[in-house]
Protein backbone atom coordinates (compact mmCIF):
# COMPACT_ATOMS: atom_id res chain seq x y z
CA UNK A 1 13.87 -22.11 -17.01
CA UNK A 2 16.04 -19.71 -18.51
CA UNK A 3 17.35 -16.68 -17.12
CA UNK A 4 15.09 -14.25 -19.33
CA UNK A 5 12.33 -16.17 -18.45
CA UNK A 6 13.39 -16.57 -14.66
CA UNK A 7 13.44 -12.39 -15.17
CA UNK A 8 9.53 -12.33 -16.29
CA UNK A 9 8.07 -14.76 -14.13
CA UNK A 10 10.06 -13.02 -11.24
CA UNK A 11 8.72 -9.77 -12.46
CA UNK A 12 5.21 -11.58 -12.63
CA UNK A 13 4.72 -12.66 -9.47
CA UNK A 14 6.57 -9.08 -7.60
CA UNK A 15 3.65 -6.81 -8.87
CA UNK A 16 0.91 -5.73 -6.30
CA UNK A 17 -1.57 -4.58 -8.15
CA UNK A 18 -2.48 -4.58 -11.98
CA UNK A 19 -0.12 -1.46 -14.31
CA UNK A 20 -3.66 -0.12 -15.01
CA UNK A 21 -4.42 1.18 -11.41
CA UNK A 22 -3.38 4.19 -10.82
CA UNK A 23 -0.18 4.37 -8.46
CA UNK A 24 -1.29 6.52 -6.21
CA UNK A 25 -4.65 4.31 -5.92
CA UNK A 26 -2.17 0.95 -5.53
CA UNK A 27 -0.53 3.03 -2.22
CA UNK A 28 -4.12 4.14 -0.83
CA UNK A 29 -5.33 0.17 -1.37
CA UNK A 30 -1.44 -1.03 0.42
CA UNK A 31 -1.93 1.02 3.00
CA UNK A 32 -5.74 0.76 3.81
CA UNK A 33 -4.52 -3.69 3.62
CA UNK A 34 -1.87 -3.25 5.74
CA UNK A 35 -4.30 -1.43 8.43
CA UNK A 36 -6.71 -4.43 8.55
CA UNK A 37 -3.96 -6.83 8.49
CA UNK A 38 -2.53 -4.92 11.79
CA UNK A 39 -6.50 -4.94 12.68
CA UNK A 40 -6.37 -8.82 12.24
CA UNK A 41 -3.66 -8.97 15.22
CA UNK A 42 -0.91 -9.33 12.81
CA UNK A 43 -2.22 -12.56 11.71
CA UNK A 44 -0.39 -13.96 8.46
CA UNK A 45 -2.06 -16.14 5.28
CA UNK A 46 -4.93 -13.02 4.89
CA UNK A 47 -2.50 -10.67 2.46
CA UNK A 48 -4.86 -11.35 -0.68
CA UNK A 49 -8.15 -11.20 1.35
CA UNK A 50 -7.12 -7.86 2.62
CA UNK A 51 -6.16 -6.70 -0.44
CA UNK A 52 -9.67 -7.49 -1.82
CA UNK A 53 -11.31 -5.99 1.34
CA UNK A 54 -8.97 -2.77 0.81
CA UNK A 55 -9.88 -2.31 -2.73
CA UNK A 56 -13.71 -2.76 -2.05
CA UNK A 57 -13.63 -0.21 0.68
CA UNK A 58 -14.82 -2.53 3.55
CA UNK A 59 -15.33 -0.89 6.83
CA UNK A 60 -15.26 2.45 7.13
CA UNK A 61 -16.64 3.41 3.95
CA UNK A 62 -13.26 3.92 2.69
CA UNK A 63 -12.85 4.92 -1.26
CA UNK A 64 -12.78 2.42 -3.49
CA UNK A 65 -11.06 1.55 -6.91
CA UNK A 66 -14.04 2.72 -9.09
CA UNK A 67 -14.11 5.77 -6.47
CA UNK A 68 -17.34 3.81 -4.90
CA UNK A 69 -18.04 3.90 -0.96
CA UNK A 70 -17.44 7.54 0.00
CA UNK A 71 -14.10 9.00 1.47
């Protein structure tokens, strides 16, 4: 692979969430993940099922991407 390719595919694979969330939105859905995760007992391999459990709003009612689920 060449280097500007490397570049892209590193750039790729680094992103959290997709450009058209709103930042502030991708912090709120980081930070709610990272709370089940420490929930979870710290328990790695679940990063991408609490990200999906973050941005539905699981537990809690928390807000959600659409701004479903109260908060």
């Amino acid at each position: 692979m060449n280097r500007e390719k490397q570049k892209e595919h590193r750039k790729k694979m680094t992103r959290v969430a997709p450009d058209s969330i709103d930042l502030s939105v991708q912090r709120e859905i980081a930070r709610r993940a990272y709370e089940i995760y420490l929930e979870r007992g710290e328990v790695l391999g679940h990063e991408m099922e609490d990200w999906f459990q973050a941005e539905r709003g699981d537990s809690e009612g928390r807000a959600t991407v659409n701004g479903d689920g109260g908060g």
